[in-house]
Protein backbone atom coordinates (compact mmCIF):
# COMPACT_ATOMS: atom_id res chain seq x y z
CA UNK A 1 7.99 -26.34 -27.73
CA UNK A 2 10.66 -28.91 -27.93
CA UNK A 3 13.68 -26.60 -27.70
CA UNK A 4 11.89 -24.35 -25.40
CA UNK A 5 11.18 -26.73 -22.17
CA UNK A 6 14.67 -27.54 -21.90
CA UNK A 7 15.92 -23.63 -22.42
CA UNK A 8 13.93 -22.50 -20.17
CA UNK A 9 15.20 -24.81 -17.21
CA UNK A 10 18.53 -24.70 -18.35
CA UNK A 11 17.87 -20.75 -17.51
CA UNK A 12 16.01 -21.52 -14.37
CA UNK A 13 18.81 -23.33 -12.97
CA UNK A 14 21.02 -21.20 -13.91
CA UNK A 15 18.92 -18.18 -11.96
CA UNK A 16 18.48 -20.80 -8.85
CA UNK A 17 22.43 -21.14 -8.79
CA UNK A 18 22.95 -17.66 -9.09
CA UNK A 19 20.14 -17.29 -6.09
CA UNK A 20 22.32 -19.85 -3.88
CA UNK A 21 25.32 -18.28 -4.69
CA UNK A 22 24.63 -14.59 -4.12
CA UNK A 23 23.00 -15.83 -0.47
CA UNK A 24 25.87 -17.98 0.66
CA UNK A 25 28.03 -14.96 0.59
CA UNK A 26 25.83 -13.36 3.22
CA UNK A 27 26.56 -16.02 5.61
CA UNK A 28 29.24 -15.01 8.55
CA UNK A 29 31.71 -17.62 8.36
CA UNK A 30 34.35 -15.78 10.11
CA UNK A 31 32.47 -15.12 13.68
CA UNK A 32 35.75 -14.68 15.13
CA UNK A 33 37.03 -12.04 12.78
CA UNK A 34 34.26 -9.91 12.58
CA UNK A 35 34.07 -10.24 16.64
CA UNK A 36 37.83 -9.11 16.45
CA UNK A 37 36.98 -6.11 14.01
CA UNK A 38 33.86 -4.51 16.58
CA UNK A 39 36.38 -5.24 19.04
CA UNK A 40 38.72 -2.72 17.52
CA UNK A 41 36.16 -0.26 16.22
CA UNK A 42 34.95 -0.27 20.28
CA UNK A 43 38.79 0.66 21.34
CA UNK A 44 39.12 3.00 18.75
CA UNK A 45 35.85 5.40 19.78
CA UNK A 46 36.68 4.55 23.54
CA UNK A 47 40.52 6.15 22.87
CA UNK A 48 39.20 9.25 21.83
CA UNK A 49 39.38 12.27 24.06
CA UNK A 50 38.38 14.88 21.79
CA UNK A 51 34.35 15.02 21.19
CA UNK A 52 34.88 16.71 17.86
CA UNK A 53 37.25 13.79 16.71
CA UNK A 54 34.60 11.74 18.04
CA UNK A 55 31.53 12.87 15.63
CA UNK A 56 33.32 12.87 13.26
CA UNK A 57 34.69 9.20 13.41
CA UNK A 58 30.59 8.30 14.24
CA UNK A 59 29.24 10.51 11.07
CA UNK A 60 31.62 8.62 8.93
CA UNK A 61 30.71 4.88 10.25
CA UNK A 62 26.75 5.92 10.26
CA UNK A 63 28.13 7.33 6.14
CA UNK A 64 29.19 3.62 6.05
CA UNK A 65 26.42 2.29 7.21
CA UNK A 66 23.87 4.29 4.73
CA UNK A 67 25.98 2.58 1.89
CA UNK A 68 25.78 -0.85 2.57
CA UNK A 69 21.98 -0.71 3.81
CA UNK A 70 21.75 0.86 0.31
CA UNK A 71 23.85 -2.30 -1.40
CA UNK A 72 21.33 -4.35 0.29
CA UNK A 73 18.26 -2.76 -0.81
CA UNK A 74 19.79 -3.03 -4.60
CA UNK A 75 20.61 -6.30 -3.94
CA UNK A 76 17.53 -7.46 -2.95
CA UNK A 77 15.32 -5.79 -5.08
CA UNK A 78 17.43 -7.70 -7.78
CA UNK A 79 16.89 -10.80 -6.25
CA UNK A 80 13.33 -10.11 -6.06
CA UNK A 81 13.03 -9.90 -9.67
CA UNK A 82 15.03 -12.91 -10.37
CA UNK A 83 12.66 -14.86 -7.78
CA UNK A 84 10.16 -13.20 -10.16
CA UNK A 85 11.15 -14.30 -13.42
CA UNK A 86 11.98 -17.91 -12.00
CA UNK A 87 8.23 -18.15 -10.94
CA UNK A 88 7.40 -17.03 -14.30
CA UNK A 89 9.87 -19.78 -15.84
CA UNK A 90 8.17 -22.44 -13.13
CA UNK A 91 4.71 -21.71 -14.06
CA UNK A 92 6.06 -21.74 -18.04
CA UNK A 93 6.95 -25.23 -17.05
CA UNK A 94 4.42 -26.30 -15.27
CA UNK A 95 1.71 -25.19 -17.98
CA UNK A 96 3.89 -27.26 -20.61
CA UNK A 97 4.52 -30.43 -18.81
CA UNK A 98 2.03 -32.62 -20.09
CA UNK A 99 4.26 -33.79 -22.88
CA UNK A 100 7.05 -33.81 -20.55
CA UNK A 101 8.27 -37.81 -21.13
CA UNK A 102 6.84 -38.48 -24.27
CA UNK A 103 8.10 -37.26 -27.47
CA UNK A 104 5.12 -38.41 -29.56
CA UNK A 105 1.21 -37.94 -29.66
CA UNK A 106 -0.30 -41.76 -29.15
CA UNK A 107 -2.18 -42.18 -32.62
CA UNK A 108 -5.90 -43.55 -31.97
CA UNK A 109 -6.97 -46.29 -33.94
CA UNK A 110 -9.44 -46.72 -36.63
């Protein structure tokens, strides 16, 4: 049990960093860039004068769209089983903690 404490919250930090990690990339830093990009994709359907060329261009964004809503679902379901195992790990802890700061059993007297 000695080894074990300390392994397991060397692994739960190491599953918590990988959690903050993974999330931070989700954030939109670049507001302006991404504004810039639907700016384009806007011109770009609005130039078309052909309604074939048109479908087409929208079948292949909504294609786009299907794969990264199916990224995210992978993605999350994977972070739902590291939130798992990390409440697993917590509880682990939790249930072991009463030796926590002390390395020896008090002896009782006789």
């Amino acid at each position: 049990m000695k080894l074990l404490r300390p392994f397991l919250l060397f692994v739960s930090i190491l599953l918590f960093a990988w959690l903050f990690i993974s999330n931070i990339n989700l954030i939109n830093i670049a507001t302006t860039l991404n504004e810039a990009e639907i700016n384009s994709e806007i011109e770009k359907v609005n130039n078309f004068t052909d309604i074939t060329s048109l479908k087409q261009f929208s079948i292949e964004k909504i294609n786009y769209m299907e794969a990264i809503r199916n990224r995210f679902t992978e993605n999350a379901m994977i972070r739902v089983a590291v939130i798992s195992v990390l409440i697993i790990l917590q509880v682990v802890l939790y249930a072991t903690s009463s030796n926590m700061f002390s390395s020896r059993q008090p002896r009782k007297s006789h």
